[in-house]
Protein backbone atom coordinates (compact mmCIF):
# COMPACT_ATOMS: atom_id res chain seq x y z
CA UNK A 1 111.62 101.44 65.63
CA UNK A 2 108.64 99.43 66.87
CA UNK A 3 108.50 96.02 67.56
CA UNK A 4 105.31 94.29 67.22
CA UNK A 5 104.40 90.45 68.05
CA UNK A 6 100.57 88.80 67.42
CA UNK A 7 100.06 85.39 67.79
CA UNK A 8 96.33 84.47 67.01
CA UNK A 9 94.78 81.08 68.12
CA UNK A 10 90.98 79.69 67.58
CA UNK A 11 90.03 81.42 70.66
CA UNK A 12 92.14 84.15 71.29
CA UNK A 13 94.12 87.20 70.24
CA UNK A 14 97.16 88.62 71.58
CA UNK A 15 98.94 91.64 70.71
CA UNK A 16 102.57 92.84 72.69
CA UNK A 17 104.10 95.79 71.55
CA UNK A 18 107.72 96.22 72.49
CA UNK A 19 109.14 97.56 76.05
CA UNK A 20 109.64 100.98 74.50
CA UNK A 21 106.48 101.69 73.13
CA UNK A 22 103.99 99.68 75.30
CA UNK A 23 102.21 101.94 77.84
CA UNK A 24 101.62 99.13 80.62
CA UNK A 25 102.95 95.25 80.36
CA UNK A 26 100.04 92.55 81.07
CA UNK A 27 100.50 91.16 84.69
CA UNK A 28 98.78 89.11 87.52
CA UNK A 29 97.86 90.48 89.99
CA UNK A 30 97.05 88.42 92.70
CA UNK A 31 94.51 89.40 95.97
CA UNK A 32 95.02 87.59 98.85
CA UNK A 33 92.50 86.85 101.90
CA UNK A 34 92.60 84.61 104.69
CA UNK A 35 89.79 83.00 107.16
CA UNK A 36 89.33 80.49 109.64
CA UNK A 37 87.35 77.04 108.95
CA UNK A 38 84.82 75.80 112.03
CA UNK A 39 87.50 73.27 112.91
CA UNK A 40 90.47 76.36 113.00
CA UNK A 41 92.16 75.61 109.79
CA UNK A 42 93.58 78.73 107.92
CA UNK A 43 92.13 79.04 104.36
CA UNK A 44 94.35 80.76 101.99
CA UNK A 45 92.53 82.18 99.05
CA UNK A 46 94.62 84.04 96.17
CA UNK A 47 92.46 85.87 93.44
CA UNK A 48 93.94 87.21 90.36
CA UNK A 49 92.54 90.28 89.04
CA UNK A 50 95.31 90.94 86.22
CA UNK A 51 94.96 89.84 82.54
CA UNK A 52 97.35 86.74 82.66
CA UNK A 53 97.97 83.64 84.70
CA UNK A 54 100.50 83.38 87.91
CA UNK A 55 102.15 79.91 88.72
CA UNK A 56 102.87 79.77 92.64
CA UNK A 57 105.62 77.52 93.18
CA UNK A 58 105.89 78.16 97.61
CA UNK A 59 103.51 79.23 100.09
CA UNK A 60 104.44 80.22 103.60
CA UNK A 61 102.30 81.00 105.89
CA UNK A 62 103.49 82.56 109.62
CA UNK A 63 102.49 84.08 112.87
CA UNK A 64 104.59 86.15 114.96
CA UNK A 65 107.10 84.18 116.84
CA UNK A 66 106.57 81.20 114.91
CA UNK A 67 108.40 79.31 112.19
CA UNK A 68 106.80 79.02 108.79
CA UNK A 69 104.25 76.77 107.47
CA UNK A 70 105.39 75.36 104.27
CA UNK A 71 103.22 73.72 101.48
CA UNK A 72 105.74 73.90 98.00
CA UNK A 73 103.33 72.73 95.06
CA UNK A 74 103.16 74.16 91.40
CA UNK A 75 99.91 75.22 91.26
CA UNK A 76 98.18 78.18 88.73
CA UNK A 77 95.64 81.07 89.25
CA UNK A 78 94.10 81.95 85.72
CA UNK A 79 93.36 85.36 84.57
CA UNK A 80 89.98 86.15 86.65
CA UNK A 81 90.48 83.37 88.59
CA UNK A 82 91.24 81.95 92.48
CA UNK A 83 92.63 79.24 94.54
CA UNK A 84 92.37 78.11 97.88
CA UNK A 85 94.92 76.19 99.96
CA UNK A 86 94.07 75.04 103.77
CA UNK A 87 96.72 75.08 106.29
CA UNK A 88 95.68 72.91 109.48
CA UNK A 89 98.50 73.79 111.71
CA UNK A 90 97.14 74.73 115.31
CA UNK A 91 99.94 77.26 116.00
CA UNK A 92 98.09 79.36 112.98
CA UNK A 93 94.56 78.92 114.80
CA UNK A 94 92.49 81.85 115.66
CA UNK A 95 95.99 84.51 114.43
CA UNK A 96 95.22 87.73 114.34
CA UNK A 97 98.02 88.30 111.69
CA UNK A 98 99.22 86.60 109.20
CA UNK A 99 102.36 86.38 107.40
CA UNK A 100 102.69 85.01 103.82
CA UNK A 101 105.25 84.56 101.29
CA UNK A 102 105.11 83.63 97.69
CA UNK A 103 107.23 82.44 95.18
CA UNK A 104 106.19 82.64 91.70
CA UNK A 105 107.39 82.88 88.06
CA UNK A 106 107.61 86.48 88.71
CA UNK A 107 109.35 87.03 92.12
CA UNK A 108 108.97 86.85 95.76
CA UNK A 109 105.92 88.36 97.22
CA UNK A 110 105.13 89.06 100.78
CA UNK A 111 101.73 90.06 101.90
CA UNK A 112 100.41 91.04 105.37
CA UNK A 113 96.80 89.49 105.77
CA UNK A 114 94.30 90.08 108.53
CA UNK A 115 92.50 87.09 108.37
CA UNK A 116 88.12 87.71 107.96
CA UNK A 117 87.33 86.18 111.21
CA UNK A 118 89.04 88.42 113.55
């Protein structure tokens, strides 16, 4: 038996079919990149290249040997869309790694990120 939900708006169509019978669930998929600003700052820049929105609820951001750098906000990256969140913490200048983690509606995530300028 199929299960089929639409739900049609002035702008927009949506079709789900159900677990069983749909051959891939929409997603976000979120790209991550990191550079340095001329003053050292780490910019954080999130893209999302899947087909529905992602609502980050944490970022940390961490070097080796170094506790986390915090910023906990509620803050969304539309389909086809990015975001950008600076981090001026001097322990993160001029990293050649860096660590992040992610919480959002979905999960955890953990990326590894060389950053552009190195």
């Amino acid at each position: 038996m199929s299960c089929v939900t639409k739900v049609h708006g002035p702008s927009f169509s949506f079709e789900k079919l159900g677990t069983r019978y749909s051959k891939r669930a929409a997603a976000a998929k979120l790209v991550w990149m990191a550079d340095f600003t001329d003053d050292g700052a780490l910019t954080l820049t999130a893209s999302n290249a899947g087909e529905i929105h992602s609502v980050i609820s944490t970022i940390s951001v961490a070097t080796e040997g170094m506790d986390p750098s915090l910023q906990k906000l509620a803050q969304c990256v539309l389909a086809g869309g990015m975001r950008e969140w600076v981090f001026q913490d001097e322990r993160l200048e001029k990293a050649a790694r860096i660590s992040v983690e992610v919480e959002t509606e979905s999960g955890k995530l953990h990326e590894e990120i060389v950053p552009k300028g190195e």
